[in-house]
N, C-alpha and C. Protein backbone atom coordinates (compact mmCIF):
# COMPACT_ATOMS: atom_id res chain seq x y z
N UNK A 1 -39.71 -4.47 27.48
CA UNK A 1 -41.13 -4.75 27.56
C UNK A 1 -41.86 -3.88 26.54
N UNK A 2 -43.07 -4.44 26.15
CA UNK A 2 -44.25 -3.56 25.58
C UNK A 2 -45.04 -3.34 25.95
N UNK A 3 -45.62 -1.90 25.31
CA UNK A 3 -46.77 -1.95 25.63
C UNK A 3 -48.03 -2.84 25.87
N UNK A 4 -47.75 -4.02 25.22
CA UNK A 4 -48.99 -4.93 25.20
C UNK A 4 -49.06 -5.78 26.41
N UNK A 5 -48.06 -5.85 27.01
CA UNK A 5 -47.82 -6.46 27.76
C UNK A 5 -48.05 -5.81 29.65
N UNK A 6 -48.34 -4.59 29.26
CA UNK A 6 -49.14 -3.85 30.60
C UNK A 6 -50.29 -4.23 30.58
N UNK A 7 -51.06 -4.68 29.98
CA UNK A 7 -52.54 -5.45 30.25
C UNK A 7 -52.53 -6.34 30.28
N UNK A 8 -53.55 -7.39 30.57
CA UNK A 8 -53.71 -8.84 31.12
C UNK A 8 -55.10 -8.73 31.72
N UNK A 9 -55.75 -9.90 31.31
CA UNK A 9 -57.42 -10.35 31.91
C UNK A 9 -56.74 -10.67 33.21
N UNK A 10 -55.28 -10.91 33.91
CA UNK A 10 -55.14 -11.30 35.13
C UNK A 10 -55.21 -9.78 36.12
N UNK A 11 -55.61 -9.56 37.29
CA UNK A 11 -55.72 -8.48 37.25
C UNK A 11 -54.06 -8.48 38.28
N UNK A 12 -53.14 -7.54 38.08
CA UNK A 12 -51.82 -7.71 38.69
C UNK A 12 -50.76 -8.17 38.43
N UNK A 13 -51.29 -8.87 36.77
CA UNK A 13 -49.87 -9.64 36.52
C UNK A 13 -48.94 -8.48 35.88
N UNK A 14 -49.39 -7.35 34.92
CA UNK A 14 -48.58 -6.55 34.63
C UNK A 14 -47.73 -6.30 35.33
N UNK A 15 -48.09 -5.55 36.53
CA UNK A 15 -47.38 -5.04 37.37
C UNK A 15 -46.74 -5.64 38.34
N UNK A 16 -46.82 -7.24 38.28
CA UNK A 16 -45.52 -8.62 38.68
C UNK A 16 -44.94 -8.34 37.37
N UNK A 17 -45.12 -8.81 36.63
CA UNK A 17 -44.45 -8.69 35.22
C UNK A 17 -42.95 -7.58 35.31
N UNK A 18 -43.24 -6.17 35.52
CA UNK A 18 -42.49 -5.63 35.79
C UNK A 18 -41.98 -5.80 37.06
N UNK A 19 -42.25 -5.69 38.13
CA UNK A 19 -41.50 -6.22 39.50
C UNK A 19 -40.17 -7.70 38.81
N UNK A 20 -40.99 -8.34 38.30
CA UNK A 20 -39.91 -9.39 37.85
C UNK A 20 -39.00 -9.21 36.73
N UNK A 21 -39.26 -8.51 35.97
CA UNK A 21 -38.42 -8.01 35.19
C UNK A 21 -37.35 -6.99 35.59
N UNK A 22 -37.63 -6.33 36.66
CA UNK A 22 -36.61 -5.58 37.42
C UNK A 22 -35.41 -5.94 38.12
N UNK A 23 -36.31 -7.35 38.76
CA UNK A 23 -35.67 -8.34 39.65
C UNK A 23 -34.39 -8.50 38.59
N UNK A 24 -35.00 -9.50 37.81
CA UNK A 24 -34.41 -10.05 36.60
C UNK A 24 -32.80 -8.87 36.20
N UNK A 25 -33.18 -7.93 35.79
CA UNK A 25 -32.05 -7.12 35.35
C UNK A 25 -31.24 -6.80 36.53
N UNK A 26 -31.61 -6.75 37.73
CA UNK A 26 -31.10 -6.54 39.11
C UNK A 26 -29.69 -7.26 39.27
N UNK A 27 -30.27 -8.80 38.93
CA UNK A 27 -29.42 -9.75 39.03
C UNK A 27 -27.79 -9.57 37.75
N UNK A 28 -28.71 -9.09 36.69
CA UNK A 28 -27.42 -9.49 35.94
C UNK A 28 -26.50 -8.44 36.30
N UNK A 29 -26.86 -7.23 37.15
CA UNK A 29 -26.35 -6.47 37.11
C UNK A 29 -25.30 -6.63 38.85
N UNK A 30 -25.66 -7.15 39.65
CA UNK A 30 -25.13 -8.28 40.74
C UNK A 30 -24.00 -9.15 39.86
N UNK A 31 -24.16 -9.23 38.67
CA UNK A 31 -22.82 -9.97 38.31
C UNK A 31 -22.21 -9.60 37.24
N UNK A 32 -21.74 -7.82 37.85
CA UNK A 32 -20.99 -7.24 37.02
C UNK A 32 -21.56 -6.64 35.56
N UNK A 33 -22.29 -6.78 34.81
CA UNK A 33 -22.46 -6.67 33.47
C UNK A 33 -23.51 -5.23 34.07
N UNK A 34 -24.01 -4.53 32.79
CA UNK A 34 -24.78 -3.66 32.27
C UNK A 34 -26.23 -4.04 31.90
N UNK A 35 -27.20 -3.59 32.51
CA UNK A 35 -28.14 -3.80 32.28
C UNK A 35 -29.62 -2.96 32.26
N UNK A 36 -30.55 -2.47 31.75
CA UNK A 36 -31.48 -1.48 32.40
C UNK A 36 -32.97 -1.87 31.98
N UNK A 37 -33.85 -1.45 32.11
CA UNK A 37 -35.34 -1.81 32.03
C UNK A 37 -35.61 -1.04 31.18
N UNK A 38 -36.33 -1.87 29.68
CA UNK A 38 -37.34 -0.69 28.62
C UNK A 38 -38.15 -1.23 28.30
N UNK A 39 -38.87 -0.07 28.77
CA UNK A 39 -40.23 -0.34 28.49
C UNK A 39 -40.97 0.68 27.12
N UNK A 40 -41.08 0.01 26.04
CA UNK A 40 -41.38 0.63 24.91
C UNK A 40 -42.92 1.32 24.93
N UNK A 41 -43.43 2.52 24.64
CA UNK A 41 -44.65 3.04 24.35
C UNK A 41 -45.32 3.07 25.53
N UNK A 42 -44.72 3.34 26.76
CA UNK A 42 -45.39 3.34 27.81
C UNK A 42 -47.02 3.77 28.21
N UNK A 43 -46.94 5.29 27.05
CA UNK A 43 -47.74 5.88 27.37
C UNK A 43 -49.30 5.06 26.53
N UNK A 44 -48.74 4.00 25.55
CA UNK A 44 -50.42 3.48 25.20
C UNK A 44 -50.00 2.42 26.01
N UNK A 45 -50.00 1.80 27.07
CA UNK A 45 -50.15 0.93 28.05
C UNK A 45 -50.33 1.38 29.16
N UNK A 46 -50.16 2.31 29.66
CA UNK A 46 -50.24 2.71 31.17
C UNK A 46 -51.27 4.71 30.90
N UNK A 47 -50.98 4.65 30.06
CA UNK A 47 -51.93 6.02 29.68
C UNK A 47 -53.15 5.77 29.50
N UNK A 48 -54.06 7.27 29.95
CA UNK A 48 -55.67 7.54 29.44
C UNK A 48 -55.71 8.11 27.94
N UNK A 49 -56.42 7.48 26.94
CA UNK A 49 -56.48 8.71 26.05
C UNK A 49 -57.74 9.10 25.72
N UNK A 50 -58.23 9.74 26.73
CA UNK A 50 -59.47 10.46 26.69
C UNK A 50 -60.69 9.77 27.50
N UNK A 51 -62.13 9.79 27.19
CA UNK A 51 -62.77 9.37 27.24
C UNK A 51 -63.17 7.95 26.92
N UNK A 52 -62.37 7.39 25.55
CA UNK A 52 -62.81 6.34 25.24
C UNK A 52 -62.00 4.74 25.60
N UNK A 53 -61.17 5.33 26.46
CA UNK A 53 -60.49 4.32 27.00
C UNK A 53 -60.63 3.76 28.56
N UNK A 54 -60.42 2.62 28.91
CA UNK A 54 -61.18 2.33 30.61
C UNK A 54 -59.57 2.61 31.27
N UNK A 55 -59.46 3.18 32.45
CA UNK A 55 -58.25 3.00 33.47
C UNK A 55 -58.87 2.15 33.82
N UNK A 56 -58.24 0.84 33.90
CA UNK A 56 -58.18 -0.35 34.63
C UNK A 56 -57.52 -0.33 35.44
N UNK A 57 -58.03 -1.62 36.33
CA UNK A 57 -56.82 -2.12 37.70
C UNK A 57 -55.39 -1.85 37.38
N UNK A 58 -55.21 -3.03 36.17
CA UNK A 58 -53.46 -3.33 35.87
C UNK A 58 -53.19 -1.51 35.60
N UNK A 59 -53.76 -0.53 34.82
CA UNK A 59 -53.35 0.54 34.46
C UNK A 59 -52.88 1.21 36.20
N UNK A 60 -53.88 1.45 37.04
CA UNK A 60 -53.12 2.03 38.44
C UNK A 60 -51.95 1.03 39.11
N UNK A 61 -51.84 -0.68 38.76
CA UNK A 61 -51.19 -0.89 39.88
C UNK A 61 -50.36 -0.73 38.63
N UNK A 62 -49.93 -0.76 37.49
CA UNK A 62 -48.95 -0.43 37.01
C UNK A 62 -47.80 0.91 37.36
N UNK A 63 -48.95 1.81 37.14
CA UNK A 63 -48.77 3.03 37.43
C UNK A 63 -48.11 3.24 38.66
N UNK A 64 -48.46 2.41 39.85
CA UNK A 64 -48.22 2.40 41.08
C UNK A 64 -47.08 1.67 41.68
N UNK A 65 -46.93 0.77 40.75
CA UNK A 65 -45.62 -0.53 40.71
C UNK A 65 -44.34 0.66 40.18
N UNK A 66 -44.47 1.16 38.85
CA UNK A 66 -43.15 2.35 38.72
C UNK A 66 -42.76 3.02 39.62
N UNK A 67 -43.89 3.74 40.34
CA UNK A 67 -43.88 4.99 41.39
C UNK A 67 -43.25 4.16 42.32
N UNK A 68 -43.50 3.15 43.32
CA UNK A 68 -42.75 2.56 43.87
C UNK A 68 -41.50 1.89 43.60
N UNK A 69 -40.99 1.37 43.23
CA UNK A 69 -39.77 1.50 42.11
C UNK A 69 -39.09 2.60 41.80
N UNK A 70 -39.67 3.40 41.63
CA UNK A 70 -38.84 5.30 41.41
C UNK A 70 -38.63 5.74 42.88
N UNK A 71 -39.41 5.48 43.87
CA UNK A 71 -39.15 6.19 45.34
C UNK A 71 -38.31 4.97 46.34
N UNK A 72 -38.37 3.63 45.88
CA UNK A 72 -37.76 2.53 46.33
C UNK A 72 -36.87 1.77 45.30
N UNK A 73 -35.97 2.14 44.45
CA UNK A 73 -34.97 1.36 43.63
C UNK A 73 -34.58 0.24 44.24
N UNK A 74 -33.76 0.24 45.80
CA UNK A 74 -33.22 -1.40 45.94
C UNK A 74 -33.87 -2.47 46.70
N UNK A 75 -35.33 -1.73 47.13
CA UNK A 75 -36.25 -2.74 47.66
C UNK A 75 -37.32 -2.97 46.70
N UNK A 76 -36.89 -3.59 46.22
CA UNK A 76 -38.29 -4.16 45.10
C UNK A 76 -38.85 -5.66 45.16
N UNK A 77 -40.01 -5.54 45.63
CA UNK A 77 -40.19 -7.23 46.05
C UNK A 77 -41.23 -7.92 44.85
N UNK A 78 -41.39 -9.12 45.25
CA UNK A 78 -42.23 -10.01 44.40
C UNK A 78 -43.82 -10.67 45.37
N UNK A 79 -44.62 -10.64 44.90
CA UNK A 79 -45.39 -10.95 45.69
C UNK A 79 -45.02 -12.24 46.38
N UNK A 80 -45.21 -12.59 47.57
CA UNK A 80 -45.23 -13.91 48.16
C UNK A 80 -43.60 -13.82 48.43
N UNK A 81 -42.88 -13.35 47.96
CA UNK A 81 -41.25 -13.43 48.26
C UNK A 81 -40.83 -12.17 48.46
N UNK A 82 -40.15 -12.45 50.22
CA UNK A 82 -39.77 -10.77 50.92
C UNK A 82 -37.94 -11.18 50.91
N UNK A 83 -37.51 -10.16 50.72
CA UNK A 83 -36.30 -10.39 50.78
C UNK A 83 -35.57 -9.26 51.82
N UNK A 84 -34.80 -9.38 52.45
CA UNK A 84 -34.40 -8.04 52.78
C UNK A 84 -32.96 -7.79 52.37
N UNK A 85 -32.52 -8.06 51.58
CA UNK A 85 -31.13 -7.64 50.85
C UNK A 85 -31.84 -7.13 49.51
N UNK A 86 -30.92 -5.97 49.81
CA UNK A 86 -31.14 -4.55 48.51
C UNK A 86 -30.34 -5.54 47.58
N UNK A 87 -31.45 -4.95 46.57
CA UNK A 87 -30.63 -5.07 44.79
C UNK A 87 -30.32 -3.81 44.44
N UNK A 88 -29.48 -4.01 43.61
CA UNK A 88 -28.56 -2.98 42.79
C UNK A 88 -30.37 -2.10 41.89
N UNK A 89 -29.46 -0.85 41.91
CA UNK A 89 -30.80 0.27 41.61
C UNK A 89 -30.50 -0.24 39.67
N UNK A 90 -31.81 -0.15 39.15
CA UNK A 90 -32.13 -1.05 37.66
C UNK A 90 -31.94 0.74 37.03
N UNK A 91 -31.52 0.96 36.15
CA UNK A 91 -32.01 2.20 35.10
C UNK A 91 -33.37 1.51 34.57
N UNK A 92 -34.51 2.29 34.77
CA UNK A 92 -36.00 2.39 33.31
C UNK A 92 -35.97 3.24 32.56
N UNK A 93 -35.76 2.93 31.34
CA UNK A 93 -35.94 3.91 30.09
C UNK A 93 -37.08 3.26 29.13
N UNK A 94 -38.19 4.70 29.37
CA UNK A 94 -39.25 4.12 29.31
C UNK A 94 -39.41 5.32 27.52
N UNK A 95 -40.40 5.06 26.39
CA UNK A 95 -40.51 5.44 25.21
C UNK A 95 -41.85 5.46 25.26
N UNK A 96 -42.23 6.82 24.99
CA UNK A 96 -43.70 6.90 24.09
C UNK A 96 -44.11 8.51 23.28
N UNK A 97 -45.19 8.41 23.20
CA UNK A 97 -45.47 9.64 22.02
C UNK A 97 -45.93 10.64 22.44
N UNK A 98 -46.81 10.58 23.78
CA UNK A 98 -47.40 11.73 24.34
C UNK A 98 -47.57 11.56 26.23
N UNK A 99 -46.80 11.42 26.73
CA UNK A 99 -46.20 11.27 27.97
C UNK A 99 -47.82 12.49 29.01
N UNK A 100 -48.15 13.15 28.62
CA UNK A 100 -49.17 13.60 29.03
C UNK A 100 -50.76 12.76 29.21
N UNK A 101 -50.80 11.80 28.53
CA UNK A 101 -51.49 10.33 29.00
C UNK A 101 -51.48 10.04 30.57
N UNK A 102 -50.16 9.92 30.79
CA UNK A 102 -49.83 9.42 32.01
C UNK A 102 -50.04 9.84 32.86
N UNK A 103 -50.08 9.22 34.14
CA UNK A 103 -50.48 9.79 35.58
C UNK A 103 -48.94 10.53 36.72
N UNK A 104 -49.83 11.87 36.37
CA UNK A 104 -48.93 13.12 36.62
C UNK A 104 -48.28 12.79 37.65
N UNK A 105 -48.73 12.14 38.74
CA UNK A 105 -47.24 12.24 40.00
C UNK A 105 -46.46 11.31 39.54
N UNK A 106 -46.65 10.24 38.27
CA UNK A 106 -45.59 9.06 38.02
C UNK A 106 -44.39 10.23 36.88
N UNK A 107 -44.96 11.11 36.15
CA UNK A 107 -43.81 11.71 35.46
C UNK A 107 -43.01 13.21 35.65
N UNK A 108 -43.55 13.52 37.31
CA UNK A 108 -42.94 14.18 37.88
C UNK A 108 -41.40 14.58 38.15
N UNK A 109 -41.25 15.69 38.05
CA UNK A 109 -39.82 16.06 38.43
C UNK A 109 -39.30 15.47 39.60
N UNK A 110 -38.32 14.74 39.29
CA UNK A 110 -37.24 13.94 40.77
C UNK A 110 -38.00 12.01 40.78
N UNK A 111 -38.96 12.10 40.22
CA UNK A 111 -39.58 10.63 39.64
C UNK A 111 -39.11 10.38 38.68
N UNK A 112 -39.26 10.99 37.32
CA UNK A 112 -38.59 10.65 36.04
C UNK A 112 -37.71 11.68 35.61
N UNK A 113 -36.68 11.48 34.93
CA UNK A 113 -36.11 12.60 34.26
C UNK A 113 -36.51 12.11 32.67
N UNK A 114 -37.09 13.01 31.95
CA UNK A 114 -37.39 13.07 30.68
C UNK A 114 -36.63 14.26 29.82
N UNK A 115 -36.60 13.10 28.57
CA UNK A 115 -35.34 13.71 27.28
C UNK A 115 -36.44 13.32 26.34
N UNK A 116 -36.52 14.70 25.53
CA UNK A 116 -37.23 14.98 24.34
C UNK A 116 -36.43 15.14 23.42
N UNK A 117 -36.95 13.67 22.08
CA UNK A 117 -35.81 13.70 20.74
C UNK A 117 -36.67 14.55 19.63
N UNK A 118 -35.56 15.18 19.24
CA UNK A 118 -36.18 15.72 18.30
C UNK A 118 -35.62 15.54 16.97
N UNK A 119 -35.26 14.76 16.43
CA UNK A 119 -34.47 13.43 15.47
C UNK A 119 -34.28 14.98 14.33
N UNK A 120 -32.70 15.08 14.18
CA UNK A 120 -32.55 15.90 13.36
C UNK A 120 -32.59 15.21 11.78
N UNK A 121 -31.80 15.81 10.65
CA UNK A 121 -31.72 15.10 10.01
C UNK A 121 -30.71 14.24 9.07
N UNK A 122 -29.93 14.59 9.75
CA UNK A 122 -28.90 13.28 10.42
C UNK A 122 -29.46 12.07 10.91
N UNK A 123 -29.88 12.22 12.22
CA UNK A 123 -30.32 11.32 13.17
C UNK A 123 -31.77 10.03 11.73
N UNK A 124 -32.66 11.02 11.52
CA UNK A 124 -33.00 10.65 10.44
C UNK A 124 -32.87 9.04 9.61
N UNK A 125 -31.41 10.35 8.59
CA UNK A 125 -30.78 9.08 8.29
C UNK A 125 -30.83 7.93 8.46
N UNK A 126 -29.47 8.21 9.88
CA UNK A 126 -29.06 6.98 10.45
C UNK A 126 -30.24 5.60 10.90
N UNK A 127 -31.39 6.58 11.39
CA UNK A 127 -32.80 5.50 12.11
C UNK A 127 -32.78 4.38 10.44
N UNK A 128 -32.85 5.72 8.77
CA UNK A 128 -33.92 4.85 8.18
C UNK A 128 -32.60 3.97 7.44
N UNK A 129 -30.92 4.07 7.39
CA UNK A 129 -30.32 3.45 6.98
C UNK A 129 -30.39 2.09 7.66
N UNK A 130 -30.12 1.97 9.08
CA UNK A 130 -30.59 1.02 9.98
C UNK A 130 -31.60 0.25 9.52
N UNK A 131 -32.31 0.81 9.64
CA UNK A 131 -34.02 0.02 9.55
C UNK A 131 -34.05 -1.31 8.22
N UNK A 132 -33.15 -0.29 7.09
CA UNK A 132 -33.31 -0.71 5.65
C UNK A 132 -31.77 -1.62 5.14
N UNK A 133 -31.08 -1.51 5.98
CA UNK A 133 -29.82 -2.46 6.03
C UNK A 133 -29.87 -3.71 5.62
N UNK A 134 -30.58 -4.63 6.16
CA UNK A 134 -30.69 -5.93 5.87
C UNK A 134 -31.89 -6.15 4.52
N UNK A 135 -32.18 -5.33 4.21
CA UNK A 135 -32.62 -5.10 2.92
C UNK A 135 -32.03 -4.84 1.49
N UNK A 136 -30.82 -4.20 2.25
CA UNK A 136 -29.98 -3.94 0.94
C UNK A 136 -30.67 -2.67 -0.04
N UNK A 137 -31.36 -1.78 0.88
CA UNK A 137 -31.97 -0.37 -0.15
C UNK A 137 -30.70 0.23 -0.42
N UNK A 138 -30.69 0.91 -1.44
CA UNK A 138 -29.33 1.74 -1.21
C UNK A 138 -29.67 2.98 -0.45
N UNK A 139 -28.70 3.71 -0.24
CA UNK A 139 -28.31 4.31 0.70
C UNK A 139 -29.42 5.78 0.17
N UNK A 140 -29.83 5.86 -0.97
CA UNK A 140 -30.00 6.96 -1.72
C UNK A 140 -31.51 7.01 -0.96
N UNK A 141 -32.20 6.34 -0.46
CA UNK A 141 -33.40 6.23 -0.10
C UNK A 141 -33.81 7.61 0.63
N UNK A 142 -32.41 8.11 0.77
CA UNK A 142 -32.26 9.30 1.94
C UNK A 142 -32.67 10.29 1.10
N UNK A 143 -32.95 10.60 -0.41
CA UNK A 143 -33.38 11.55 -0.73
C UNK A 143 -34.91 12.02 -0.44
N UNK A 144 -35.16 10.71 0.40
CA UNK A 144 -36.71 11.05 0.41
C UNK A 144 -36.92 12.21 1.38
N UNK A 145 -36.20 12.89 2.68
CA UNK A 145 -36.03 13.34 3.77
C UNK A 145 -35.79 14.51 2.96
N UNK A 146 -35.94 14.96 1.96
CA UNK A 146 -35.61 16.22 1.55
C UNK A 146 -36.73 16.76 1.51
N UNK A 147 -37.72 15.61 0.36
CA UNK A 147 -39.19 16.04 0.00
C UNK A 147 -40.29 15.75 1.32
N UNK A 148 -39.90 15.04 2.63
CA UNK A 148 -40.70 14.92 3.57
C UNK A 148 -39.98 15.86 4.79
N UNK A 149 -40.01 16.62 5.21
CA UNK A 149 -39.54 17.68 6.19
C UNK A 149 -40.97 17.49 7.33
N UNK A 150 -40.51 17.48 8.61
CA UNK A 150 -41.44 17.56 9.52
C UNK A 150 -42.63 16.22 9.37
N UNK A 151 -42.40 15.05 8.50
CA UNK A 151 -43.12 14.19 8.82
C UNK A 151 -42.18 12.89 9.59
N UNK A 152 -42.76 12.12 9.56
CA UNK A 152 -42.59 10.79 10.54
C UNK A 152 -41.83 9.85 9.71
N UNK A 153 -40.82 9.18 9.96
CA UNK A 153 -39.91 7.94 9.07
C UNK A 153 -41.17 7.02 8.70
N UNK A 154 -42.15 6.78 9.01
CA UNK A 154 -42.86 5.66 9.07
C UNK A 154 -43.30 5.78 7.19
C-alpha cells in the first residue's frame, strides 16, 4: 500500500482498505506461501506534520485500525462480515521518514518494533545499481557517492 491511499473523501474506506488487505495476505498465507503487509511512507499518510495539516477521520481510524491489528493479529474483521475463525497473524512492514508524525501509542514499544537504516555505502550502491539497471548506466555512476557523502540517492 501507499501512502495515498490512507485518504479517501469516503470517510473509513482507508482503514477497510487495510482490514482487507490484511484479510487478503491472511489468506495466501492459509495456503502455505509467504506473505506480509507494506505499507510504504506511512508516516505522510497517517502522520501530523505540524500545524498545517488536518487529522482527519480516515487519519484516527487508520491509526486505530493498525493499533487493533497490533493488539489483535488473528481476529481481524471486515465491516458487515464477523467471522470467528482466526487468521494466520500477517507481518506489517511499514516505511517512512520521520516516524515521530505518528500517533505515539501506535509506535510504541511491544506495538511496533522499529529498525533504523542507515544505508552504508555499500548498501548505497547496491539501491542506485538497482534503480539504474534497466537503464543500462554503467556501473561507474557509483563515483558519484564519493563526491555526495551524507546526502540522499535521490
Amino acid at each position: 500500500m501507499s501512502a495515498g491511499e490512507l485518504e479517501s473523501g469516503n470517510a473509513g474506506e482507508p482503514a477497510k482498505l487495510i482490514r482487507q488487505r490484511y484479510r487478503e495476505a491472511a489468506d495466501i498465507i492459509k495456503k502455505g506461501k509467504m506473505c506480509c503487509l507494506f505499507i510504504n511512507d506511512l508516516d505522510a499518510g497517517a502522520g501530523r506534520m505540524g500545524g498545517t495539516t488536518q487529522y482527519t477521520v480516515n487519519n484516527q481510524m487508520v491509526n486505530a485500525t493498525l493499533m487493533n491489528i497490533a493488539d489483535n493479529p488473528t481476529n481481524v474483521q471486515l465491516p458487515g462480515m464477523y467471522n470467528k475463525e482466526e487468521n494466520p497473524r500477517v507481518p506489517i512492514i511499514v516505511t517512512g521518514n520521520d516516524f515521530s508524525t505518528l500517533y505515539a501509542p501506535l509506535i510504541r514499544d511491544g506495538r511496533m518494533e522499529k529498525f533504523y537504516w542507515a544505508p552504508t555505502r555499500e548498501d548505497r550502491i547496491g539501491v542506485c545499481t538497482g534503480i539504474f539497471r534497466t537503464d543500462n548506466v554503467p556501473r561507474s555512476i557509483c563515483r558519484l557517492f564519493r563526491c555526495s557523502k551524507g546526502q540522499s540517492l535521490r
